[in-house]
Protein backbone atom coordinates (compact mmCIF):
# COMPACT_ATOMS: atom_id res chain seq x y z
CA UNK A 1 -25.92 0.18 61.48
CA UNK A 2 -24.43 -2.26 63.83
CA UNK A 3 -27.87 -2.97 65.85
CA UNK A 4 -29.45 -3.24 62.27
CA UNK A 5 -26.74 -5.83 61.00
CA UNK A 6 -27.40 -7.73 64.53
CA UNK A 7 -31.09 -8.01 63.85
CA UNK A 8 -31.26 -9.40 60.27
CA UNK A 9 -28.54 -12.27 62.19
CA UNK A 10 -30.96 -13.10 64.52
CA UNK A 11 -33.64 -13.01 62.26
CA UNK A 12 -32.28 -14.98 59.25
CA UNK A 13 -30.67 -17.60 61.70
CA UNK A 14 -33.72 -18.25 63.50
CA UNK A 15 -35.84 -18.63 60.45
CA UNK A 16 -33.34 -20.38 58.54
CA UNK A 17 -32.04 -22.73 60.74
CA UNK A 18 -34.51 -23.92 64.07
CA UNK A 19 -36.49 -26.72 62.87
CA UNK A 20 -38.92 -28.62 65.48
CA UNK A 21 -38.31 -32.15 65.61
CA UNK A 22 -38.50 -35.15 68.60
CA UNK A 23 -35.17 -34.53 71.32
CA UNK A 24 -34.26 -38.15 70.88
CA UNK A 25 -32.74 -37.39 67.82
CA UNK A 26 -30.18 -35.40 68.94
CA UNK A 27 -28.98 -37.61 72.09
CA UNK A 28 -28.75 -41.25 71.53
CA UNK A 29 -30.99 -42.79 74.01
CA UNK A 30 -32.68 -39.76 75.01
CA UNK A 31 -29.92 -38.67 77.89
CA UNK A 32 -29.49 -35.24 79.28
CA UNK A 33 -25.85 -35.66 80.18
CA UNK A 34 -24.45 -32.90 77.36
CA UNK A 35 -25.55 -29.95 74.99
CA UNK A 36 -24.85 -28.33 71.39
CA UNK A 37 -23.52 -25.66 70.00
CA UNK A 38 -25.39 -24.62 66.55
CA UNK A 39 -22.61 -22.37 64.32
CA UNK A 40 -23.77 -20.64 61.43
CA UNK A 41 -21.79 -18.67 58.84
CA UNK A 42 -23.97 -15.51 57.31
CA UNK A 43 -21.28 -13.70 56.13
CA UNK A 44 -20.46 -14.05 52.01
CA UNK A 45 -16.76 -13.96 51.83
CA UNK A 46 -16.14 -16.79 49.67
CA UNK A 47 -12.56 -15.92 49.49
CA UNK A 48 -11.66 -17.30 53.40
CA UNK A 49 -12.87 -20.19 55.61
CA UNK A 50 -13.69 -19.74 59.17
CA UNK A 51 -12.33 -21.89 61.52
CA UNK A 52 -14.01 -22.57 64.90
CA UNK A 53 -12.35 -23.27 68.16
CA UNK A 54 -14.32 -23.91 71.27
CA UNK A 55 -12.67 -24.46 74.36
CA UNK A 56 -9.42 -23.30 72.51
CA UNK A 57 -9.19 -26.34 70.27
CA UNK A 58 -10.19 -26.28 66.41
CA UNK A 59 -13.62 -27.75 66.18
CA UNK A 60 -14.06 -27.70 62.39
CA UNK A 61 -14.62 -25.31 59.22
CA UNK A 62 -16.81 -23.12 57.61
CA UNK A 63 -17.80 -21.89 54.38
CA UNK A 64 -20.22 -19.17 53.40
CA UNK A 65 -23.59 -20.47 53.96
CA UNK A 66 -22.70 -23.71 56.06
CA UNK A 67 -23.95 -24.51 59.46
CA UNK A 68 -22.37 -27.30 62.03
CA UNK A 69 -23.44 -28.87 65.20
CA UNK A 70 -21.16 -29.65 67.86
CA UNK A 71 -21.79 -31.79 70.98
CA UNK A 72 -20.10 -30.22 74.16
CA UNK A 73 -20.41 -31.27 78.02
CA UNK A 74 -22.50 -28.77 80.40
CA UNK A 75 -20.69 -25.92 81.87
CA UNK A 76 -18.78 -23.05 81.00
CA UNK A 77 -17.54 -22.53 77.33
CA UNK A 78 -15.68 -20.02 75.48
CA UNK A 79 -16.03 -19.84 71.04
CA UNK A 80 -14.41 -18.07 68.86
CA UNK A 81 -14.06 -17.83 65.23
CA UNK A 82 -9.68 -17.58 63.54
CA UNK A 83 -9.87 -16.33 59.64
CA UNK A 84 -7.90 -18.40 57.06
CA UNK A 85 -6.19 -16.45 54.91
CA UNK A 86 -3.10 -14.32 54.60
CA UNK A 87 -3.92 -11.91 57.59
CA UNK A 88 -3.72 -13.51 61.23
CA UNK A 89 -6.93 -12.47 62.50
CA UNK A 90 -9.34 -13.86 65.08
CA UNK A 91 -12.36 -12.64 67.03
CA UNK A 92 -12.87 -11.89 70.58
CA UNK A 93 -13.67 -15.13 72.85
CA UNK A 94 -17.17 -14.98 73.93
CA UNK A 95 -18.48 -17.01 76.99
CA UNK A 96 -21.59 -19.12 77.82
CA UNK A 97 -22.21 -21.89 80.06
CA UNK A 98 -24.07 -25.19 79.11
CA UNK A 99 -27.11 -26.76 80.87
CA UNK A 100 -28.37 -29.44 79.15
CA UNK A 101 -29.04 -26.68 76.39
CA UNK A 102 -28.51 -25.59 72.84
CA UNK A 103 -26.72 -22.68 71.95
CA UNK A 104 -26.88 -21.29 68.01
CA UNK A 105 -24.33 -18.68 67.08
CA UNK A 106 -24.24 -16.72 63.82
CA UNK A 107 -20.29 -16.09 62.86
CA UNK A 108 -19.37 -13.68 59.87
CA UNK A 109 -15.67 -12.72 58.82
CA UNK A 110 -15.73 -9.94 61.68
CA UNK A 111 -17.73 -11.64 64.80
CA UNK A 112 -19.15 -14.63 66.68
CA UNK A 113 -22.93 -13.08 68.02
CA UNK A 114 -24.72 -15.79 70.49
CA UNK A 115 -29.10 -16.14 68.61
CA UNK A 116 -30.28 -18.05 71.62
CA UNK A 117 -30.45 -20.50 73.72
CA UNK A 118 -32.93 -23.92 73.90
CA UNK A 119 -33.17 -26.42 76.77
CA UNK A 120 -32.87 -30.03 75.65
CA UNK A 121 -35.87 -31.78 77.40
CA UNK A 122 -36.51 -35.46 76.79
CA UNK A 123 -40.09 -35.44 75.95
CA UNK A 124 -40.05 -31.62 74.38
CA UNK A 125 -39.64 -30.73 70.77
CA UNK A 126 -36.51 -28.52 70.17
CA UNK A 127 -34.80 -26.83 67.55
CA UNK A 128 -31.45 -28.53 65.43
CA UNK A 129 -29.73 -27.74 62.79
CA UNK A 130 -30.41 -29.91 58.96
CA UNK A 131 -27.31 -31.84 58.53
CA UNK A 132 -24.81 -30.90 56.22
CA UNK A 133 -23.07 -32.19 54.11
CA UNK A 134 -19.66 -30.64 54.81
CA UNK A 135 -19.37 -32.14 58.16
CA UNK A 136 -19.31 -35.70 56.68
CA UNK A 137 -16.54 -34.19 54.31
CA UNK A 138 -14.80 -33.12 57.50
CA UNK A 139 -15.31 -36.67 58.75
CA UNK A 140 -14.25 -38.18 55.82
CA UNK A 141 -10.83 -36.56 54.91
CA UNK A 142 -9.91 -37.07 58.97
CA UNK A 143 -10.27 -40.29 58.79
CA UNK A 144 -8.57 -40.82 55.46
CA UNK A 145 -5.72 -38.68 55.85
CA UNK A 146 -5.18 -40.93 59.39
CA UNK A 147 -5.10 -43.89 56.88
CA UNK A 148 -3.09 -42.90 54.32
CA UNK A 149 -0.45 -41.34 56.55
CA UNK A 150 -0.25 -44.19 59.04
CA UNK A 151 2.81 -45.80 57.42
CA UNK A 152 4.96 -42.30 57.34
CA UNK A 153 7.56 -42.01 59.84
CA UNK A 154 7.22 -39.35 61.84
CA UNK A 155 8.64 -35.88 61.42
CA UNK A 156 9.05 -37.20 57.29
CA UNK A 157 8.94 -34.04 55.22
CA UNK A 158 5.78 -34.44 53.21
CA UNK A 159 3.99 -32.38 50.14
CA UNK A 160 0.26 -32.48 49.83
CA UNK A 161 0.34 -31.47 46.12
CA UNK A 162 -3.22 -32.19 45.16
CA UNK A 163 -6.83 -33.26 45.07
CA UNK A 164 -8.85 -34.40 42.12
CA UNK A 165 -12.55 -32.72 41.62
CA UNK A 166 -15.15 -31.80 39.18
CA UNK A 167 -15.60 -29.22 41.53
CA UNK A 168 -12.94 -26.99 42.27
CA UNK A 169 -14.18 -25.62 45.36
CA UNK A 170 -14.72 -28.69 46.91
CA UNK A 171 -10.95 -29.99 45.98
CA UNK A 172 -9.46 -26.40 47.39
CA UNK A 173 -11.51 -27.55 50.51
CA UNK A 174 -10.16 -30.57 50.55
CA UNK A 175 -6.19 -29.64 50.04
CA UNK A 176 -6.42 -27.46 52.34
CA UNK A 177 -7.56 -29.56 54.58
CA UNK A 178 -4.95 -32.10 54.15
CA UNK A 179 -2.40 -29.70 54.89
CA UNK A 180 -3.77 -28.29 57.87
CA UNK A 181 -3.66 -31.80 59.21
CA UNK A 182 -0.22 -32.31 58.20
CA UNK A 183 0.56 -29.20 59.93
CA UNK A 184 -1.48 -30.51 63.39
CA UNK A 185 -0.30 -34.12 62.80
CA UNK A 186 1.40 -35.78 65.96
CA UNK A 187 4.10 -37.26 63.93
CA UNK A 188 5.22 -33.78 63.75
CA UNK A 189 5.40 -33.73 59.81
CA UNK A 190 7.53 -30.88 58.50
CA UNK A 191 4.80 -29.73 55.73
CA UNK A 192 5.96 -27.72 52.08
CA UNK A 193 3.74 -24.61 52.44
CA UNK A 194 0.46 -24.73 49.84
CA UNK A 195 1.98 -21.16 48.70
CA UNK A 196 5.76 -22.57 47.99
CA UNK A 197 4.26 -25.47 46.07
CA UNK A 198 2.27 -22.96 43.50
CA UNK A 199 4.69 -20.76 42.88
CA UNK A 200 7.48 -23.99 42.00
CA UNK A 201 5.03 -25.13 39.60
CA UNK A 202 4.54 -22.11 38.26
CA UNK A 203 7.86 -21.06 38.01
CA UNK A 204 9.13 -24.14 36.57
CA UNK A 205 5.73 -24.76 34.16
CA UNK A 206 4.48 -27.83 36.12
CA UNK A 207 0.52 -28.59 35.61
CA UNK A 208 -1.36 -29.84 38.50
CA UNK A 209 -0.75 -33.69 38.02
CA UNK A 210 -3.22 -36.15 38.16
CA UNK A 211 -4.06 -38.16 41.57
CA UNK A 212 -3.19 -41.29 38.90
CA UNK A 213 -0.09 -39.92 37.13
CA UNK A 214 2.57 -41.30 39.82
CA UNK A 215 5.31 -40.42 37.73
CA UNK A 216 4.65 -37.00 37.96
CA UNK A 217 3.64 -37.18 41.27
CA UNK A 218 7.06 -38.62 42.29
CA UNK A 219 8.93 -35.84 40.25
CA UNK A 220 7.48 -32.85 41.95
CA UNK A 221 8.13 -34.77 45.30
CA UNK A 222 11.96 -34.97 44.35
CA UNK A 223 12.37 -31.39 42.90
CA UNK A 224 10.77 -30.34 46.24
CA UNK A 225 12.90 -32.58 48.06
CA UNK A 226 10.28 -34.74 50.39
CA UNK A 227 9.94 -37.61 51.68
CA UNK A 228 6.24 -38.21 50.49
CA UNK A 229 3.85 -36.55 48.49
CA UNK A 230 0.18 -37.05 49.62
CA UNK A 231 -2.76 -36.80 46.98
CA UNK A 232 -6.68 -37.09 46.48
CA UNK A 233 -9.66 -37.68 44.45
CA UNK A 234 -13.20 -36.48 44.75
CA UNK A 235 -15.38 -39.03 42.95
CA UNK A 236 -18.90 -40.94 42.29
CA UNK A 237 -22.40 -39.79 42.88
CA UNK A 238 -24.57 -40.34 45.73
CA UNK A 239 -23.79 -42.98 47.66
CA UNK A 240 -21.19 -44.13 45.88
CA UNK A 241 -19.38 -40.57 46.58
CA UNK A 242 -15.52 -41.38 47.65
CA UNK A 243 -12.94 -39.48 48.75
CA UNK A 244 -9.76 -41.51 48.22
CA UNK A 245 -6.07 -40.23 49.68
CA UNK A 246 -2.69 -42.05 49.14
CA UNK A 247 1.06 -41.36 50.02
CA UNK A 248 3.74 -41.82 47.43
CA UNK A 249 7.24 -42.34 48.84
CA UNK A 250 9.11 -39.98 46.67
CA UNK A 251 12.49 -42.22 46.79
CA UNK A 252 10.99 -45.39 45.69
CA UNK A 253 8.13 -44.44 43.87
CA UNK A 254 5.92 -46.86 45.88
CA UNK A 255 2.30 -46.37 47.43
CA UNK A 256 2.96 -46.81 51.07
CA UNK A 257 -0.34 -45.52 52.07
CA UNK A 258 -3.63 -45.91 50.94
CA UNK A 259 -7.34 -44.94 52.07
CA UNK A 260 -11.25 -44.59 50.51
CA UNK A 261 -13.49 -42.93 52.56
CA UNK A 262 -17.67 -42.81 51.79
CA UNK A 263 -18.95 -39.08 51.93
């Protein structure tokens, strides 16, 4: 079963996701000086989000279906693939080394299994992954949470309380990845768990408020007993798509940080 399982990786992966097209597209001005790493989620647990760490440090997320390319220097590597959810679990570390080459891995909710390897060649056709669209999300709530949180002092207890979306998914994606980077900030934020906030609101018959209702925004933050209270919205089509983050100083009531990021 096992082998089986292995094969239909390979197989879907490699049909899926290897599309010829000119090197130069991959390495601004055609250089050989790094590779990739291709990561591809096959699994369909929509109930957790993969996190990826090569080289021991978190290189992004993953959702069923969703593939990411990472740019990495030649030589040895190690990947490995940490479960979000209620269980601490992780996979084994595998190993590889880099040589001007491209490396795709397939990544479920049990394993990391290494498809194959490409040589980047400057003149060659190779195989890269369609870009995705969650990687600019990535990219874009990074950056905006950097904004909006540049004014906090540091080690300020903060509540990210929520994000605006017509799609729920995407604004569970989103929160959570607000609070992870609350969690990872420098300024060494002490962060109201996700968990504790839900079960406040439910216990005390709070709605989600709105990312423009800063009256209720500022009354959660003082029942909770923060500092700041950090929330989002999802909005606009195309490429007027936003994402837009601000931090409420729970005290005052004023916006002291404010940020709108294209997706």
């Amino acid at each position: 079963m096992i082998k089986t399982k292995l094969h239909f990786l390979f197989s879907a992966a490699v049909v899926s996701f290897f599309v010829a097209v000119p090197t130069a597209t991959a390495f601004a001005g055609g250089t050989q000086d790094g590779s990739e790493v291709l990561v591809q989620r096959v699994d369909n647990n929509s109930l957790i989000r993969l996190r990826v760490y090569i080289d021991a440090r978190a290189a992004g997320t993953l959702r069923v279906g969703e593939t990411s390319t990472y740019k990495i220097k030649n030589g040895p590597h190690t990947i490995r693939v940490a479960f979000e959810d209620y269980i601490a679990r992780t996979t084994e570390v595998t190993q590889f080394t880099a040589n001007n080459t491209r490396h795709l891995f397939t990544v479920t909710d049990e394993s990391v299994v290494s498809v194959g390897t490409e040589a980047i060649h400057e003149t060659s056709t190779m195989a890269v992954s369609t870009p995705m669209e969650e990687h600019s999300i990535d990219q874009s709530v990074r950056s905006s949470f950097e904004k909006a949180t540049q004014p906090l002092k540091s080690k300020s207890r903060i509540a990210v309380v929520n994000v605006d979306s017509d799609n729920i998914h995407e604004g569970d994606f989103v929160l959570e990845e607000l609070t992870y980077l609350s969690v990872d900030s420098k300024k060494k934020f002490q962060v109201i768990d996700r968990r504790q906030i839900d079960a406040f609101r439910a216990k005390n018959a709070i709605g989600v408020p709105s990312y423009e209702n800063d009256f209720m925004l500022q009354s959660i933050g003082n029942l909770l007993g923060v500092d700041y209270v950090i929330s989002g919205r999802l909005d606009g089509v195309g490429a007027l798509r936003r994402l837009r983050v601000k931090a409420l100083e729970v005290k005052t009531g004023k916006l002291v940080g404010d940020s709108s990021d294209r997706i």
